[in-house]
Protein backbone atom coordinates (compact mmCIF):
# COMPACT_ATOMS: atom_id res chain seq x y z
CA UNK A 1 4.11 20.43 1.58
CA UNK A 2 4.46 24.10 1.00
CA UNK A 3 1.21 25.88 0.42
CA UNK A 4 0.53 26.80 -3.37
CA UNK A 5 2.98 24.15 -4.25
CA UNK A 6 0.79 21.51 -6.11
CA UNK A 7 -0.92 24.31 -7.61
CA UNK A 8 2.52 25.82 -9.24
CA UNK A 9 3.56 22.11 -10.25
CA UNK A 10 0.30 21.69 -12.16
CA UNK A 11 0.35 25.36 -14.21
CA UNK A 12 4.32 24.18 -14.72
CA UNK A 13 2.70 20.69 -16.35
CA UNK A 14 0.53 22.52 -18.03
CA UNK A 15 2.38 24.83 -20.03
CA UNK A 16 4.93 22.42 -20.22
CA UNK A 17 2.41 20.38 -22.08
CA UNK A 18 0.63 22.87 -23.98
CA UNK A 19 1.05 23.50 -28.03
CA UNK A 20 1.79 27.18 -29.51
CA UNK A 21 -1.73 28.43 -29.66
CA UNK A 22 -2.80 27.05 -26.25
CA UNK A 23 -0.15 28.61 -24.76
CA UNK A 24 -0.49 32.31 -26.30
CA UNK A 25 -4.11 32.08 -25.12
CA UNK A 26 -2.79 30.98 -21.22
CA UNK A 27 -0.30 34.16 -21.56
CA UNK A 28 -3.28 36.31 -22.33
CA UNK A 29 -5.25 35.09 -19.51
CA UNK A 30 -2.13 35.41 -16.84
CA UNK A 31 -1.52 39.02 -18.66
CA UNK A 32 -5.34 40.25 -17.55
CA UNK A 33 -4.89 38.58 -13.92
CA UNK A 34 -2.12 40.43 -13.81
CA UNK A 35 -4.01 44.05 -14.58
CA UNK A 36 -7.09 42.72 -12.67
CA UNK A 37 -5.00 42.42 -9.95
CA UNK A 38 -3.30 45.92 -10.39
CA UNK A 39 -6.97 47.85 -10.75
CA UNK A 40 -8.03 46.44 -7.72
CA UNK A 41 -5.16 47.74 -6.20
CA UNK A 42 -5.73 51.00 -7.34
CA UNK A 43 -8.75 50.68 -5.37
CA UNK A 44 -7.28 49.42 -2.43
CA UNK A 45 -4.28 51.97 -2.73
CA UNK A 46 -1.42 49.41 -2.77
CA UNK A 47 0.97 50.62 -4.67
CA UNK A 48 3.38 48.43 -4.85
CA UNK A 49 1.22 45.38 -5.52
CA UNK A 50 -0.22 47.58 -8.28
CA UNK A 51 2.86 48.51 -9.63
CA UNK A 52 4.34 44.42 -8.99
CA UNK A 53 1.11 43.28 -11.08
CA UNK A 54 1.65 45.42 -13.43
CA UNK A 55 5.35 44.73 -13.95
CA UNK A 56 4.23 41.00 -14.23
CA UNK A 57 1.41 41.74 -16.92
CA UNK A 58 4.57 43.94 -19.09
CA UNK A 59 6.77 40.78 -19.00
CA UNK A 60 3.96 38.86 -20.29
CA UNK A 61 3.19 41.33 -22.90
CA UNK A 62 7.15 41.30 -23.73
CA UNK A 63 7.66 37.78 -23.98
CA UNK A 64 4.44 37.69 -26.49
CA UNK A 65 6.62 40.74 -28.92
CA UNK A 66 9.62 38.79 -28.49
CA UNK A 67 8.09 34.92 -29.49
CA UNK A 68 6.63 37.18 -33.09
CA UNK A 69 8.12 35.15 -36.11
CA UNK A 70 8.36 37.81 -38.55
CA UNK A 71 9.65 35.81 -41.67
CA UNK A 72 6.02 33.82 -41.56
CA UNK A 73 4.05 36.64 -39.85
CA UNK A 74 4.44 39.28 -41.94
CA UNK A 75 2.50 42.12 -41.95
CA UNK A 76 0.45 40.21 -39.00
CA UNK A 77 3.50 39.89 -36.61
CA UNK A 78 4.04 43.67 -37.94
CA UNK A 79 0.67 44.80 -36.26
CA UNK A 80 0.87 42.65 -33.42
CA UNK A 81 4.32 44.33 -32.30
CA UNK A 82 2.85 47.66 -32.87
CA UNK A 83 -0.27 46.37 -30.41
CA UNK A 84 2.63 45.31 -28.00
CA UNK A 85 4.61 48.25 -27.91
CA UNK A 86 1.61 50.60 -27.78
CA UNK A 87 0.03 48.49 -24.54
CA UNK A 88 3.73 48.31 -22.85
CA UNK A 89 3.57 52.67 -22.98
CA UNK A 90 0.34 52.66 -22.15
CA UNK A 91 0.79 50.66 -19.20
CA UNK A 92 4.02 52.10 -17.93
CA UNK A 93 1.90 55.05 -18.01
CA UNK A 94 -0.53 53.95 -16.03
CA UNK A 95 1.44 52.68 -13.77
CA UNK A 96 3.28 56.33 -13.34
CA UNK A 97 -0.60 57.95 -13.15
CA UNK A 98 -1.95 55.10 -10.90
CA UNK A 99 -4.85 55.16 -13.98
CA UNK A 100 -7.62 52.19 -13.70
CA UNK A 101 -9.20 53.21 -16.98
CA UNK A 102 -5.54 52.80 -18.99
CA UNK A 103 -5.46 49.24 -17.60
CA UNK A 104 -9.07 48.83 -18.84
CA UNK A 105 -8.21 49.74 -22.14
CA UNK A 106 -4.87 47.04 -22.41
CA UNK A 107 -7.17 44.29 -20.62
CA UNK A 108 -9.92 45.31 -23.27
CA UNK A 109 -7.01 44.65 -26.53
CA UNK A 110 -5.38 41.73 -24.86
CA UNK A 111 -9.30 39.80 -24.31
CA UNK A 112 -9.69 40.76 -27.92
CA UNK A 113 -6.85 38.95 -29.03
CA UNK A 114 -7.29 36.19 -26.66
CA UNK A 115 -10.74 35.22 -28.17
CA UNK A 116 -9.30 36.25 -31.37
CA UNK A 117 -6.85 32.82 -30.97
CA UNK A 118 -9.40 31.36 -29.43
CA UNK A 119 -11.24 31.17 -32.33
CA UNK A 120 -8.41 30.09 -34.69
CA UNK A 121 -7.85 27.70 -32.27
CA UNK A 122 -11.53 25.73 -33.47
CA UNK A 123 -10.37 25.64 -36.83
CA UNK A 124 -8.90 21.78 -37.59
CA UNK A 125 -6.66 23.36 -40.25
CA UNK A 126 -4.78 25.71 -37.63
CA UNK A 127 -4.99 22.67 -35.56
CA UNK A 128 -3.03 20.80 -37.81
CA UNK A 129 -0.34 23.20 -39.01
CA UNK A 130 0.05 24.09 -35.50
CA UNK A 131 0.85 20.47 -34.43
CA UNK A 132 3.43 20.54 -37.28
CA UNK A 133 5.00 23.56 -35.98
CA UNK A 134 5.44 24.85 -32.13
CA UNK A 135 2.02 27.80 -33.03
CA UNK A 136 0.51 28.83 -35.88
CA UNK A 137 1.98 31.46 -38.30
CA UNK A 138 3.66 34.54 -36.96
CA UNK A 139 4.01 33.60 -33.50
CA UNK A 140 6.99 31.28 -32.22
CA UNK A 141 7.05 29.88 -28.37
């Protein structure tokens, strides 16, 4: 068996299995690896893996803008494309000024958000409308 390969098949179940909310939280999560991964290879001058992990982190972010549902969203989906946009420069900066701190400051908005669905996520109301649809309001996946 190749190495990493049951590992790959179980993340593939699991976001395979996953409702809306669950799996904005897991893109989070993968999106801060991804810039966890880059600082420390600031520190261990790597560029390319810096600049590969970041590249990752920017799909992630992208696929998060593009999944917005603004017709239920709103003014909600409105600010969370502005946060998207804003952390896709900022990042693409950083990238260009091999910048730890401008990582920092994306990994600080994105774990902000994460526990911010995290915390819808306990509600058994969002629970419920989310089971109805694929996430709750303003997202689509």
């Amino acid at each position: 068996m190749v190495k990493g390969y049951g590992q790959a098949q179980y993340l593939k179940t699991q976001v395979t299995t996953v409702d809306g909310g669950k799996l904005i939280v897991l893109l989070y999560e993968g999106a801060i690896k991804f810039l966890r991964k880059a600082q420390e290879s600031i520190e261990a001058k790597d560029i390319k893996q810096r600049h590969n992990s970041i590249v990752r982190a920017l799909n992630i972010i992208d696929e998060l803008r593009n999944s917005l549902n603004f017709s239920q969203g709103g003014e909600i989906a409105k600010n969370l494309q502005a946060l998207y946009l804003f952390m896709n420069r900022h990042l693409t900066l950083a990238n260009a000024k091999n910048d730890p701190k401008m990582i920092q400051e994306v990994i600080n908005l994105l774990a902000s958000l994460k526990e911010a669905w995290e915390t819808i996520l306990t509600k058994p109301e969002v629970i419920k409308s989310s089971a109805k649809s694929s996430a709750p309001t303003g997202i689509r996946i």
